[in-house]
N, C-alpha and C. Protein backbone atom coordinates (compact mmCIF):
# COMPACT_ATOMS: atom_id res chain seq x y z
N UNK A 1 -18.02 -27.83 10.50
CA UNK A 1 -17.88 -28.36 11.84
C UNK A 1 -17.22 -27.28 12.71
N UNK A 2 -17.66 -27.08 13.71
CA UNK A 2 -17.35 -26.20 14.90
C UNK A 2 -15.89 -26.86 15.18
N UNK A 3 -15.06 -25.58 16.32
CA UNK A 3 -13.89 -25.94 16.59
C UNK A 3 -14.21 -27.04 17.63
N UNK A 4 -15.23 -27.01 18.33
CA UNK A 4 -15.32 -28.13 19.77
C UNK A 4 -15.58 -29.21 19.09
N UNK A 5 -16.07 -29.02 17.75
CA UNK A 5 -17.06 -30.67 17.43
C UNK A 5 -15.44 -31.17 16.82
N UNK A 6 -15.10 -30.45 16.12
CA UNK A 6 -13.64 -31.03 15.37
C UNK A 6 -13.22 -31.47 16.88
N UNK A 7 -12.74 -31.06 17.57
CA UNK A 7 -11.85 -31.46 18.65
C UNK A 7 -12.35 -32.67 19.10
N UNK A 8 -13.48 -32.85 19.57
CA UNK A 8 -14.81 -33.90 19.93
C UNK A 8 -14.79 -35.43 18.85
N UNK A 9 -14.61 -34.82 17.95
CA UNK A 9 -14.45 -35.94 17.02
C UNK A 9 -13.35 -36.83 16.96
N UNK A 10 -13.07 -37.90 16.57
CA UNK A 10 -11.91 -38.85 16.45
C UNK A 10 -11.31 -39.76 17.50
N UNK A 11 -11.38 -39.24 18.81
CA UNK A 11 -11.15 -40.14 19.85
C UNK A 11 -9.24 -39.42 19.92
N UNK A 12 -8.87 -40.77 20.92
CA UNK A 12 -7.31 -40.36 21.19
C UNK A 12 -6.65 -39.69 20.24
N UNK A 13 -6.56 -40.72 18.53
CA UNK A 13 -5.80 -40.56 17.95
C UNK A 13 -6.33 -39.57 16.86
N UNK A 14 -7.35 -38.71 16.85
CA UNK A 14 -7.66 -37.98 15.82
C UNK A 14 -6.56 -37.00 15.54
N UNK A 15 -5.76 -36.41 16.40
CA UNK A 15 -4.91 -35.22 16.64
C UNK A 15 -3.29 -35.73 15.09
N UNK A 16 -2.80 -37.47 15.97
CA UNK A 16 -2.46 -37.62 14.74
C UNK A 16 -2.69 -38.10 13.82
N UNK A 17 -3.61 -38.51 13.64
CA UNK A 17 -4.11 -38.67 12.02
C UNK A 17 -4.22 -38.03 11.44
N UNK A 18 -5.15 -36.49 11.75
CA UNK A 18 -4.51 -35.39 10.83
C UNK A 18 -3.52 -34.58 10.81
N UNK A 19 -2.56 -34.96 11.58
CA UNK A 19 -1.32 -34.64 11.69
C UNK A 19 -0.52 -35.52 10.41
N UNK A 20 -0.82 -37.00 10.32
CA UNK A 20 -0.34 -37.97 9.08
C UNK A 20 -0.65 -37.07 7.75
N UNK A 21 -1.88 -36.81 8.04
CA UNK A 21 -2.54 -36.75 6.60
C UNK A 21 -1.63 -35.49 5.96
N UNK A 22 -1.97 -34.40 6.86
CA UNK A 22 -0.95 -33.07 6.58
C UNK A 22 -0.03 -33.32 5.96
N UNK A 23 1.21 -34.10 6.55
CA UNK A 23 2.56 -34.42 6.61
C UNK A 23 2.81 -35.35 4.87
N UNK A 24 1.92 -35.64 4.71
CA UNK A 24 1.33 -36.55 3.55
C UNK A 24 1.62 -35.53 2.00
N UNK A 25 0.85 -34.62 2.50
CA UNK A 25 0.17 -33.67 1.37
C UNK A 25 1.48 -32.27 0.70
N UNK A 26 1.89 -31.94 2.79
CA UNK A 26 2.91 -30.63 2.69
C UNK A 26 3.69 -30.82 1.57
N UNK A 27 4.52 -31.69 1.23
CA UNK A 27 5.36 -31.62 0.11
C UNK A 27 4.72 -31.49 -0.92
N UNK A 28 3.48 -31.57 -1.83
CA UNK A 28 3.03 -30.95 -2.77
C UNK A 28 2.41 -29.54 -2.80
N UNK A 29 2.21 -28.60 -1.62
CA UNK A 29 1.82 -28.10 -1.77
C UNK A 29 2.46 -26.66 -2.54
N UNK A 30 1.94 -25.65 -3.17
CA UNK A 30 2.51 -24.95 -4.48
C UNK A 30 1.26 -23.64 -4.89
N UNK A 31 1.50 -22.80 -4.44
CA UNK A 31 0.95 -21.43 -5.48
C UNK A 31 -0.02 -21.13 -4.25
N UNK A 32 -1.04 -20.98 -5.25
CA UNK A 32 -2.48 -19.89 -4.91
C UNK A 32 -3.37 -21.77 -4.50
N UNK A 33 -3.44 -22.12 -3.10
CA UNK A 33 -4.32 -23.32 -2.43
C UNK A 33 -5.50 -22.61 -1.76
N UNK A 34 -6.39 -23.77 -2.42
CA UNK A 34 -7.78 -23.62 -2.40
C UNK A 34 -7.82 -25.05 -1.30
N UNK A 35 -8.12 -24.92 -0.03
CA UNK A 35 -8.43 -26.19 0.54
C UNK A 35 -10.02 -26.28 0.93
N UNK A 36 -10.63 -28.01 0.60
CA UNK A 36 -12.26 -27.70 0.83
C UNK A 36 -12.28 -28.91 2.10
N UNK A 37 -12.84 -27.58 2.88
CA UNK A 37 -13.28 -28.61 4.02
C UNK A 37 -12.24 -28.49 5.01
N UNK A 38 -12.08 -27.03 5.20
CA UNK A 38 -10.97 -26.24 5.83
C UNK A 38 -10.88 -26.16 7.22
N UNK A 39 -11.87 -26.54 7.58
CA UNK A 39 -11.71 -27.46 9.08
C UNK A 39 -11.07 -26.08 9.97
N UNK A 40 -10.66 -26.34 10.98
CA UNK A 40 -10.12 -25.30 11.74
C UNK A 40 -8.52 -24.34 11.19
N UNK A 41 -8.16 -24.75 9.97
CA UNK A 41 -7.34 -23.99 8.90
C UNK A 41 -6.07 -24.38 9.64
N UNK A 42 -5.80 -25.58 10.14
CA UNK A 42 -4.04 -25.43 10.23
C UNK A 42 -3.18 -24.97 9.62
N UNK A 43 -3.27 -25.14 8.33
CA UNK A 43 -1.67 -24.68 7.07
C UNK A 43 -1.87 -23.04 6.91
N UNK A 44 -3.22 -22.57 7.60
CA UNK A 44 -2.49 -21.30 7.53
C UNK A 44 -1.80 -20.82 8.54
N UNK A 45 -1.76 -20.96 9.38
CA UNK A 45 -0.83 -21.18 10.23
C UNK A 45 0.56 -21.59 10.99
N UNK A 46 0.28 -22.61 10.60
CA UNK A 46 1.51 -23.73 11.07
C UNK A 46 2.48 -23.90 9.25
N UNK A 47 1.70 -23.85 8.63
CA UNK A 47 2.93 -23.88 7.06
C UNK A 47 2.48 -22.74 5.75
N UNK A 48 2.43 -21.73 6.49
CA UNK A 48 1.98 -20.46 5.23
C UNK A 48 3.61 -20.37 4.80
N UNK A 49 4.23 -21.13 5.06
CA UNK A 49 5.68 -20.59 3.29
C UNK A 49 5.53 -21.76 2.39
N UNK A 50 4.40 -22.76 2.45
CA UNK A 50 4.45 -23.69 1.62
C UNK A 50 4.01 -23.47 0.52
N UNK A 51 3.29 -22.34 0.18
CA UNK A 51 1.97 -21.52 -0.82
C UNK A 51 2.32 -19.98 -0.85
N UNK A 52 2.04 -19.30 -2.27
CA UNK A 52 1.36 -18.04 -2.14
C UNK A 52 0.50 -17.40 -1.37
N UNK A 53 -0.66 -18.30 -1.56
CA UNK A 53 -1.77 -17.38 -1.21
C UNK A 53 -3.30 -18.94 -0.46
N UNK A 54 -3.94 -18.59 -0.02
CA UNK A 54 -4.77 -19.46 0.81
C UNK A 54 -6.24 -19.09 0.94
N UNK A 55 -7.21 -20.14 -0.02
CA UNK A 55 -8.33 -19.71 0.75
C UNK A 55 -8.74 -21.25 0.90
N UNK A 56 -10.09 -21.23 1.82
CA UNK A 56 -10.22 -21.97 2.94
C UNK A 56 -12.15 -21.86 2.37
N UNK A 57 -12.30 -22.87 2.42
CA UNK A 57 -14.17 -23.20 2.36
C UNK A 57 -14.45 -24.47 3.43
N UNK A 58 -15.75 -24.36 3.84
CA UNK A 58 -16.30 -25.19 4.77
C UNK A 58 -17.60 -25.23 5.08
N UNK A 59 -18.59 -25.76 5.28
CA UNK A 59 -19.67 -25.61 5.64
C UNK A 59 -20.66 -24.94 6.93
N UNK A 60 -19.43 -24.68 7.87
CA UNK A 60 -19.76 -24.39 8.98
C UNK A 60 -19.92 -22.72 8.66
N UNK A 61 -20.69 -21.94 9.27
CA UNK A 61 -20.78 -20.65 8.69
C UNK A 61 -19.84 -19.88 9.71
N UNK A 62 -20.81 -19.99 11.15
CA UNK A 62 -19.71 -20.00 12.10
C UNK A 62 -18.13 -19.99 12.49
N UNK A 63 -17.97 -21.20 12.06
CA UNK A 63 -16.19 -21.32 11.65
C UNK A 63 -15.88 -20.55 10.89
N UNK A 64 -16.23 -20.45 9.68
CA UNK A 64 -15.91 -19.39 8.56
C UNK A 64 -15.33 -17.69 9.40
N UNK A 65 -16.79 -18.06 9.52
CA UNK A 65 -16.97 -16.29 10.45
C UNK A 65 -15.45 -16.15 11.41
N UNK A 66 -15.18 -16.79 12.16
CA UNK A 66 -14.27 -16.86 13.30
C UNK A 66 -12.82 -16.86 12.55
N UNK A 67 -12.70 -17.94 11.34
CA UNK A 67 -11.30 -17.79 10.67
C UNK A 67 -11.05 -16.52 9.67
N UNK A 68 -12.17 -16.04 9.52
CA UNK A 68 -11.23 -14.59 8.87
C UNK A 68 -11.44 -13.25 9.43
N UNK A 69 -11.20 -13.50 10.40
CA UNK A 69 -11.15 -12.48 11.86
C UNK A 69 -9.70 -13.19 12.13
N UNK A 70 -9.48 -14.12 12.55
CA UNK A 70 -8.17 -14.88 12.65
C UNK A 70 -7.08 -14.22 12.14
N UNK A 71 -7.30 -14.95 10.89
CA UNK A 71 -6.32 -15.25 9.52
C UNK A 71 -7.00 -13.89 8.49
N UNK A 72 -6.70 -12.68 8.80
CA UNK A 72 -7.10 -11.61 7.74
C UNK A 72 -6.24 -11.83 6.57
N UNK A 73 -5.53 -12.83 6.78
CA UNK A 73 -4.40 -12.85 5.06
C UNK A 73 -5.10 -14.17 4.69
N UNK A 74 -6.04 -14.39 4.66
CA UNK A 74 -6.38 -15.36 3.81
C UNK A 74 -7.77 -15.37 3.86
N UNK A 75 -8.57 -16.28 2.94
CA UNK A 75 -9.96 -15.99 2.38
C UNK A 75 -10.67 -17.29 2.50
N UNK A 76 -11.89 -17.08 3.06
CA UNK A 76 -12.71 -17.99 3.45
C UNK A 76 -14.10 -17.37 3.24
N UNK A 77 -14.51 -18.87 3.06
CA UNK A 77 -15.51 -18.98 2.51
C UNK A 77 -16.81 -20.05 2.51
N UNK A 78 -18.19 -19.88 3.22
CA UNK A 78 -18.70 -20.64 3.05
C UNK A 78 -19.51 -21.50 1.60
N UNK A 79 -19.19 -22.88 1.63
CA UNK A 79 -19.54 -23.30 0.40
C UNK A 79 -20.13 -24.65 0.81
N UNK A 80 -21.13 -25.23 0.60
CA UNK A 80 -21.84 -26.49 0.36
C UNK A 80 -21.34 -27.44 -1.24
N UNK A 81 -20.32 -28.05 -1.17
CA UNK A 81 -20.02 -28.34 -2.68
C UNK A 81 -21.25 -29.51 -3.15
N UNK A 82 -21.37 -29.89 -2.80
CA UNK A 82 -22.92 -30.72 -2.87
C UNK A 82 -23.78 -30.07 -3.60
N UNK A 83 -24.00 -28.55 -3.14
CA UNK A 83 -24.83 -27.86 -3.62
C UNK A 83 -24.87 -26.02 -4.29
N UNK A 84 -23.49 -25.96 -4.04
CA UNK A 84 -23.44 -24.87 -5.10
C UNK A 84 -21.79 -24.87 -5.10
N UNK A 85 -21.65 -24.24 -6.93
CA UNK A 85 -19.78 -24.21 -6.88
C UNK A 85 -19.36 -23.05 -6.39
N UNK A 86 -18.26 -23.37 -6.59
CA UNK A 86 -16.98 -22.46 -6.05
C UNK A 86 -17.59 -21.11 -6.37
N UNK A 87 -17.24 -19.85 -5.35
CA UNK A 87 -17.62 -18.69 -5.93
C UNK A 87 -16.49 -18.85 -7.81
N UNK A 88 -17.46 -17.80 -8.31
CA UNK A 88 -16.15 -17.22 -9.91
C UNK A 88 -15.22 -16.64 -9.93
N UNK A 89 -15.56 -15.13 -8.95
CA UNK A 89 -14.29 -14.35 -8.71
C UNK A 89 -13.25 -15.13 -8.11
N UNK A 90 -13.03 -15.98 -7.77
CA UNK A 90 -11.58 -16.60 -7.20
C UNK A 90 -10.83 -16.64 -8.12
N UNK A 91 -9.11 -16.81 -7.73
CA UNK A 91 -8.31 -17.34 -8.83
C UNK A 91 -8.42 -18.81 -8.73
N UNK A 92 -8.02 -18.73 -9.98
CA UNK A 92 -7.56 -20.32 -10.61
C UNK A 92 -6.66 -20.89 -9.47
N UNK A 93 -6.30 -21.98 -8.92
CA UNK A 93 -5.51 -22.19 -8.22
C UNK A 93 -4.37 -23.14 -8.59
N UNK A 94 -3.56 -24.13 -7.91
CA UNK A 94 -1.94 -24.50 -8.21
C UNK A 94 -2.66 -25.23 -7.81
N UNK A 95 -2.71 -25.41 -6.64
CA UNK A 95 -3.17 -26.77 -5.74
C UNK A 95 -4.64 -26.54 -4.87
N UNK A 96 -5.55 -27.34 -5.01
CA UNK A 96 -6.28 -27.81 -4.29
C UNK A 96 -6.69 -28.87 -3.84
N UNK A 97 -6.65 -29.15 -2.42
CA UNK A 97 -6.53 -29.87 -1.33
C UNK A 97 -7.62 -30.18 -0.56
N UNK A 98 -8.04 -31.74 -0.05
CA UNK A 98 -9.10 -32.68 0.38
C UNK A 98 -8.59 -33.41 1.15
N UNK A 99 -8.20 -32.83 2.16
CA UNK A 99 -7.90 -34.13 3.38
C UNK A 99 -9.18 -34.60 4.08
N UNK A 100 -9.78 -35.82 3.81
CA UNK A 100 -10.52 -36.50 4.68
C UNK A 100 -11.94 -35.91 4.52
N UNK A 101 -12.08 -35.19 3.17
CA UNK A 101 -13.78 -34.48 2.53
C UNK A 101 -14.06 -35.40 1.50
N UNK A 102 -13.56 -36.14 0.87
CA UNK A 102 -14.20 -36.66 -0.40
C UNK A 102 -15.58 -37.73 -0.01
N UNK A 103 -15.09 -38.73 1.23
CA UNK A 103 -15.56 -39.90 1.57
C UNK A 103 -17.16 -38.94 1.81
N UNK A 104 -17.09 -37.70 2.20
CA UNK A 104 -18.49 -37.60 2.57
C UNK A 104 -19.72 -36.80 1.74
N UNK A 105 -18.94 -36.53 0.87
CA UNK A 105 -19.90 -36.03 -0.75
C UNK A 105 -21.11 -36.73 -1.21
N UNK A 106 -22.04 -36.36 -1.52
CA UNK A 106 -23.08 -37.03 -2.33
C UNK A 106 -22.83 -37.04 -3.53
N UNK A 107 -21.94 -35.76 -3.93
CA UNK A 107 -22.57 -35.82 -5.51
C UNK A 107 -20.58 -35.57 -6.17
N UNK A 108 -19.75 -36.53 -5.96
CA UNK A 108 -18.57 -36.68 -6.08
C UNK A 108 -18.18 -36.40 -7.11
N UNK A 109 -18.75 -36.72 -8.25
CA UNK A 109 -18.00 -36.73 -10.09
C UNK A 109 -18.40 -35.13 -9.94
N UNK A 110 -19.72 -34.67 -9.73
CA UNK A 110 -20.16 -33.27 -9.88
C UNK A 110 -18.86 -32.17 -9.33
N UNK A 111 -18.63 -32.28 -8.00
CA UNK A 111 -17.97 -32.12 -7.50
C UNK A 111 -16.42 -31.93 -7.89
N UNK A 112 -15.93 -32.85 -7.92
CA UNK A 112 -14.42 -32.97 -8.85
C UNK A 112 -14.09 -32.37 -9.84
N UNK A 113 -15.77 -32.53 -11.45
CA UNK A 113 -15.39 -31.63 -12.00
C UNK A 113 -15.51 -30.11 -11.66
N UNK A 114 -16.44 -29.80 -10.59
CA UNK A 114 -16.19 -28.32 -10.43
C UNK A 114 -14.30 -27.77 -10.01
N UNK A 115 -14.00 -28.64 -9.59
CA UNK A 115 -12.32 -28.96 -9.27
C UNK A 115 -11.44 -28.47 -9.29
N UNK A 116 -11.79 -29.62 -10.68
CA UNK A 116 -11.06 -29.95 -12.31
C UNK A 116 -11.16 -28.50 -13.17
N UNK A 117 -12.05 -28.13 -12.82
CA UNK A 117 -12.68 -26.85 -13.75
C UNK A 117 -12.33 -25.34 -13.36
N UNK A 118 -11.55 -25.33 -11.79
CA UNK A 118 -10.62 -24.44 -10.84
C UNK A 118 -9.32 -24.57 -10.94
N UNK A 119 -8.79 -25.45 -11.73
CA UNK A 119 -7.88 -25.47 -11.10
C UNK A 119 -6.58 -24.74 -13.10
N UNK A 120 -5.60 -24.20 -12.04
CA UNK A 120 -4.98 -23.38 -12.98
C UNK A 120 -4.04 -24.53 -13.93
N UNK A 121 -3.60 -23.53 -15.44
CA UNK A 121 -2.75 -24.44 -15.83
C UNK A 121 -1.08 -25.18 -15.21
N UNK A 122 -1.16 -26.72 -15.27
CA UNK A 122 -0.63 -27.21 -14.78
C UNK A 122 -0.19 -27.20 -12.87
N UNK A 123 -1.87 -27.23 -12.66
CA UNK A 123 -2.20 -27.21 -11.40
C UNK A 123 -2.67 -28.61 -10.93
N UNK A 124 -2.87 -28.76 -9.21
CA UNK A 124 -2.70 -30.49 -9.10
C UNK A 124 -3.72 -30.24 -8.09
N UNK A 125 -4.40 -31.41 -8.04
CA UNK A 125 -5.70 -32.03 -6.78
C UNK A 125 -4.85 -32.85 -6.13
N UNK A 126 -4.63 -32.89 -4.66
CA UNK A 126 -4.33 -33.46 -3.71
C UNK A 126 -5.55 -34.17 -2.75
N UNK A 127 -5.65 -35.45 -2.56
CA UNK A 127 -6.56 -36.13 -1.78
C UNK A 127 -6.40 -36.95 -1.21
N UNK A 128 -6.16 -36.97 0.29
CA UNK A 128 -6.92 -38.21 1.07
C UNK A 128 -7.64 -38.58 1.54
N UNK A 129 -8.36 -39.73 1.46
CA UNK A 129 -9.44 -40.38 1.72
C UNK A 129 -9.10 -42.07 2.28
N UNK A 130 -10.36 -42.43 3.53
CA UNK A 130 -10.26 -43.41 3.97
C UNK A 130 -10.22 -45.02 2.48
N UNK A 131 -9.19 -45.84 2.85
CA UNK A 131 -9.45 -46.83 1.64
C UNK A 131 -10.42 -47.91 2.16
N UNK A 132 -10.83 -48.66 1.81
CA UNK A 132 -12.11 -49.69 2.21
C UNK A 132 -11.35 -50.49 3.27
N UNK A 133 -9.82 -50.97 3.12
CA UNK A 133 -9.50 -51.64 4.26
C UNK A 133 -9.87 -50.63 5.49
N UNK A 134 -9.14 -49.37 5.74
CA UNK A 134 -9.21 -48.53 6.91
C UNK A 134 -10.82 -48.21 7.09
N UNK A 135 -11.60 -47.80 6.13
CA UNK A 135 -13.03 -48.38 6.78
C UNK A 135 -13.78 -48.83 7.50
N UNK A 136 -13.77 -50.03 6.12
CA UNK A 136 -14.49 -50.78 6.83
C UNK A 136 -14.24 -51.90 8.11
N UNK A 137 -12.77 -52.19 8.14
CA UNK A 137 -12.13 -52.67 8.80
C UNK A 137 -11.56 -52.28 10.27
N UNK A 138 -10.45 -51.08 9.98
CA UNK A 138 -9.69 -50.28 11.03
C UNK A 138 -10.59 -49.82 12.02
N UNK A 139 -11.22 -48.66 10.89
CA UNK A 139 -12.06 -47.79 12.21
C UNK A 139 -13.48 -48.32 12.91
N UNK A 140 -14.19 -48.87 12.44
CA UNK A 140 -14.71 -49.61 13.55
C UNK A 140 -14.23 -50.79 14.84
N UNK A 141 -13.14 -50.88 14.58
CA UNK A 141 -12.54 -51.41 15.60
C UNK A 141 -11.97 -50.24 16.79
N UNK A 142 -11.00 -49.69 15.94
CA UNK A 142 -10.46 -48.33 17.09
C UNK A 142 -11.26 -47.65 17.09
N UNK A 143 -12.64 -47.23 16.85
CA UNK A 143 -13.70 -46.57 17.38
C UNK A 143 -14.50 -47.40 19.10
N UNK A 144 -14.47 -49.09 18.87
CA UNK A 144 -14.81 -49.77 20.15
C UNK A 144 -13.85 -49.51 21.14
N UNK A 145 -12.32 -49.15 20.50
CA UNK A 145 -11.70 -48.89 21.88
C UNK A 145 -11.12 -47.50 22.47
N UNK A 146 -11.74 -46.78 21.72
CA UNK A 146 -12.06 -45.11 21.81
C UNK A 146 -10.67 -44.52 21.15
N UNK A 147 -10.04 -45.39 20.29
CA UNK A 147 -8.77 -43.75 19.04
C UNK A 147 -9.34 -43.04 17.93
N UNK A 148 -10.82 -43.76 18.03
CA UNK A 148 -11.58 -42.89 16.50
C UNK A 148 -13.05 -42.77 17.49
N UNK A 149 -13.24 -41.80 16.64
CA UNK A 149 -15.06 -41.40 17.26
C UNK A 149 -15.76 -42.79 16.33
N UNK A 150 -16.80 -43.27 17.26
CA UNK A 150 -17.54 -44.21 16.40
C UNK A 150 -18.39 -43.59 15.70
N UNK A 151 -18.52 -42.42 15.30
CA UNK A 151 -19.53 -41.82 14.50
C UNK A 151 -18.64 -41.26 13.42
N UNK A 152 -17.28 -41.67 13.24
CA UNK A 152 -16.22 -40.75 12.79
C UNK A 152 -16.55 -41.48 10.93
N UNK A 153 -16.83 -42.77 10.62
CA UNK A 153 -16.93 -42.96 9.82
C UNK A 153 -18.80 -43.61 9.17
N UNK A 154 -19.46 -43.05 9.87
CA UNK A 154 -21.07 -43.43 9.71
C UNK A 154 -21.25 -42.50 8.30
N UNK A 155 -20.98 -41.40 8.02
CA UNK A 155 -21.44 -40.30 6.95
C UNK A 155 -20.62 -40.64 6.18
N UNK A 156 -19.45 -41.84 6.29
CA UNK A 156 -18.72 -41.70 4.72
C UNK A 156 -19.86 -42.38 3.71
N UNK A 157 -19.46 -41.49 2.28
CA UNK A 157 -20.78 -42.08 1.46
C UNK A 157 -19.90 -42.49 0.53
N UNK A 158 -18.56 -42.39 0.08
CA UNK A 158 -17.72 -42.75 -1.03
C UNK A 158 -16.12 -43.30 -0.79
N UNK A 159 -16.09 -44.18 -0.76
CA UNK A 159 -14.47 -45.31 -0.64
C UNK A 159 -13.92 -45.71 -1.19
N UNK A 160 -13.49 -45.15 -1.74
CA UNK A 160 -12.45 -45.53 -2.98
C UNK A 160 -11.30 -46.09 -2.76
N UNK A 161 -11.03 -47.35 -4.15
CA UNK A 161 -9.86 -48.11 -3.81
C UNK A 161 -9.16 -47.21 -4.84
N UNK A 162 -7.65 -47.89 -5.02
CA UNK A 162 -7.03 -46.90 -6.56
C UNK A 162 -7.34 -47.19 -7.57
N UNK A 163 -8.38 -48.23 -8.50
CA UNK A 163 -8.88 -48.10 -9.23
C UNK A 163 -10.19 -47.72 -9.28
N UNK A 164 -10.71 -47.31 -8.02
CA UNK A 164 -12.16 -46.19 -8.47
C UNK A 164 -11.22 -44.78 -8.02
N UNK A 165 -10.38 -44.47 -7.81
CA UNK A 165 -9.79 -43.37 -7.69
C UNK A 165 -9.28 -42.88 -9.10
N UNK A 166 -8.77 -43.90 -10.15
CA UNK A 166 -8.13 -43.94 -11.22
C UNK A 166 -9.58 -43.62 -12.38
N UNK A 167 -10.77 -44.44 -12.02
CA UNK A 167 -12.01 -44.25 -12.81
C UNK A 167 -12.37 -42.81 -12.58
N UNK A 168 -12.87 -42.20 -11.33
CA UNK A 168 -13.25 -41.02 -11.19
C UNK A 168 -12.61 -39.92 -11.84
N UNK A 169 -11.11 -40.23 -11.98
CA UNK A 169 -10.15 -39.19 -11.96
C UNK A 169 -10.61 -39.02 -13.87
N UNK A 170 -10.13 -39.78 -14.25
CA UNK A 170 -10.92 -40.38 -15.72
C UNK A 170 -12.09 -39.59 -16.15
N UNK A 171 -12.97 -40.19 -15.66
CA UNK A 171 -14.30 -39.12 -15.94
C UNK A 171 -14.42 -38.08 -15.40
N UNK A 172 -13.59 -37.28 -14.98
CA UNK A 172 -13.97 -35.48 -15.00
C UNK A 172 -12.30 -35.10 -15.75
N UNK A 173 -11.87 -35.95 -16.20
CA UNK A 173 -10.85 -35.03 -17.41
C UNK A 173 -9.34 -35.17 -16.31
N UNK A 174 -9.09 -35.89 -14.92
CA UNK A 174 -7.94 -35.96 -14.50
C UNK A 174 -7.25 -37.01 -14.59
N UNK A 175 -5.97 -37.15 -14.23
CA UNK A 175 -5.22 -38.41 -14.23
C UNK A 175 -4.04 -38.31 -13.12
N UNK A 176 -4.38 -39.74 -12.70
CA UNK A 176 -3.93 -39.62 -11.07
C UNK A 176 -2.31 -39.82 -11.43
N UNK A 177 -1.75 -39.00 -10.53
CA UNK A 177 -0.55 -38.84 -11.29
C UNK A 177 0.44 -39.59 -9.64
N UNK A 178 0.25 -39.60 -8.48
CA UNK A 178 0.56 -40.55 -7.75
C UNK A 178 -0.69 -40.97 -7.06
N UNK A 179 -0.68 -41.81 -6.19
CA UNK A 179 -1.33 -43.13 -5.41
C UNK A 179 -0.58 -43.89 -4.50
N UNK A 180 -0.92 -43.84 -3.40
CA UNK A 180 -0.09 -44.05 -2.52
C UNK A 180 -1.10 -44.24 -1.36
N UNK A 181 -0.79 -45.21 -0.53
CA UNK A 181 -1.64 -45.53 1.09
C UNK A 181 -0.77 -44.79 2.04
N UNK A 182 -0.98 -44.72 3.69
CA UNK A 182 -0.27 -44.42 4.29
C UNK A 182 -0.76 -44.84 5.62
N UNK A 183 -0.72 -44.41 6.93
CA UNK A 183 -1.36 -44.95 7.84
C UNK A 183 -1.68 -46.47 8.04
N UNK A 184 -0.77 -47.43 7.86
CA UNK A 184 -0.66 -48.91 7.62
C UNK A 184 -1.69 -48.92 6.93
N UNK A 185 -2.33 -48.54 5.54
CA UNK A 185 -3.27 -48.99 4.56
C UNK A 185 -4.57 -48.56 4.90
N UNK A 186 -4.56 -47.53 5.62
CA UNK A 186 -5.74 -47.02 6.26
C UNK A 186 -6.30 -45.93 5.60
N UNK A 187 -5.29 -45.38 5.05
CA UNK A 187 -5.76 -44.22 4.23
C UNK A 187 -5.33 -44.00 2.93
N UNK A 188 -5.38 -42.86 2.19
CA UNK A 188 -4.99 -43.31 0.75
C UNK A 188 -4.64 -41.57 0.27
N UNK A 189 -3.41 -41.19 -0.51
CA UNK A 189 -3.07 -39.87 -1.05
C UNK A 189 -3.65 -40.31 -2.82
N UNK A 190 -3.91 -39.05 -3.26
CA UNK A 190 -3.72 -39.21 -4.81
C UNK A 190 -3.27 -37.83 -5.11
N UNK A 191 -2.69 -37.69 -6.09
CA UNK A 191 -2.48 -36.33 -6.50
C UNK A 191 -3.04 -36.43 -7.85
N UNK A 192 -3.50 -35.55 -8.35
CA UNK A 192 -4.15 -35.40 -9.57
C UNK A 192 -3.93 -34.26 -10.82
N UNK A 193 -3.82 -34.14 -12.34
CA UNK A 193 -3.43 -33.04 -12.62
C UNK A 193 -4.91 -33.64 -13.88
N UNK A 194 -5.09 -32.30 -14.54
CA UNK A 194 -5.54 -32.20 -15.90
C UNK A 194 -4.87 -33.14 -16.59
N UNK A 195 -5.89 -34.03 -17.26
CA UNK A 195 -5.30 -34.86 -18.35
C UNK A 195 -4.62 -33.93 -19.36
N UNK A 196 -3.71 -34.37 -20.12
CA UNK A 196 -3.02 -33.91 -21.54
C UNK A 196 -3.26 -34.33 -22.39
C-alpha cells in the first residue's frame, strides 16, 4: 500500500488504532525484527532502541523503493507471503511482527509456518488481528459514521477468535504464549514462541 492509500484508509480514527496496536506490541519487541506488512515503517523511526536490527517487507514495490532511500539502516524488502517465502540470506530473527496482516492472507497455516521456520532460537511472533466481535460488529458500524474506511475490513479473509489462534499456533509447531484483546474487544495481541 502506497503512503497516500495508507493515509486514505481508516477514516478519523485509523491514526489511533495503529497507534493502539504499536503501543500493544513495543514492549515485546527484542533483537534482529522482521516486520511483514511494513506499511509506511514507523518503528524505524519513532522506536529504533527497541531492537538491534530491522527489516521491513510489503507488497507495495514502490513503498519498498522509497523506504530504503529513507531508512539506509534498515532492510526492505518486497515479498508477496501468499506467494513466495522470505528471502534465505536473512537472519534468523528474535521477533517478528503482524500488526493488522494476518486477517488478509489466503494461505495463513502456509504462511506462519514460513514464520515459524524464521524465526531464531527462543524467538517470538507477535500479532494483531481484528477478533470477530471488532469485525464483524465494530467496524461496520464506525465505517457508516466515517472512523474506519468502509472498505477497511472487505479483504479480511481470516478472524480469529483465541481458540483458532491457539489451533493455528498448534499446527505450524507454535504455542501462544499470551492472548490478550485490546481496543474494547476489537482487536486481539498473541505472542507466540516455538513449541518445546
Amino acid at each position: 500500500m502506497t503512503e497516500a492509500a495508507e493515509l486514505q484508509v481508516g477514516g478519523r480514527a485509523s491514526g489511533r488504532l495503529r497507534t493502539s496496536r504499536y503501543a500493544k506490541v513495543l514492549p515485546h519487541l527484542r533483537g534482529h525484527l522482521l516486520e511483514i506488512g511494513c506499511g509506511t515503517s514507523p518503528l524505524v523511526h519513532e522506536f529504533s532502541g527497541s531492537f538491534t536490527s530491522y527489516t521491513g517487507c510489503d507488497l507495495d514495490a514502490e513503498l519498498i523503493k522509497r523506504l530504503s532511500t529513507r531508512y539506509p539502516e534498515a532492510t526492505y524488502e518486497v515479498v508477496d507471503l501468499d506467494h513466495q517465502d522470505l528471502p534465505r540470506d536473512w537472519v534468523a530473527f528474535d521477533t517478528i511482527l503482524a500488526t493488522a496482516v494476518i486477517e488478509h492472507l489466503f494461505n495463513l497455516e502456509m504462511v506462519m509456518r514460513r514464520l515459524a521456520d524464521r524465526l531464531a532460537d527462543g524467538g517470538r511472533i507477535l500479532l494483531t488481528t481484528p477478533t470477530p466481535f471488532g469485525n464483524d460488529i465494530v467496524l461496520p458500524i464506525t465505517a457508516r459514521v466515517g472512523l474506519t474506511s468502509a472498505d477497511a475490513f472487505a479483504d479480511h479473509i481470516n478472524i480469529l477468535n483465541k481458540r483458532r489462534m491457539n489451533l493455528l499456533a498448534d499446527e505450524v509447531g507454535l504455542e501462544v504464549i499470551k492472548y490478550s484483546t485490546f481496543q474494547l474487544g476489537m482487536n486481539s495481541f498473541a505472542l507466540m514462541t516455538k513449541r518445546s
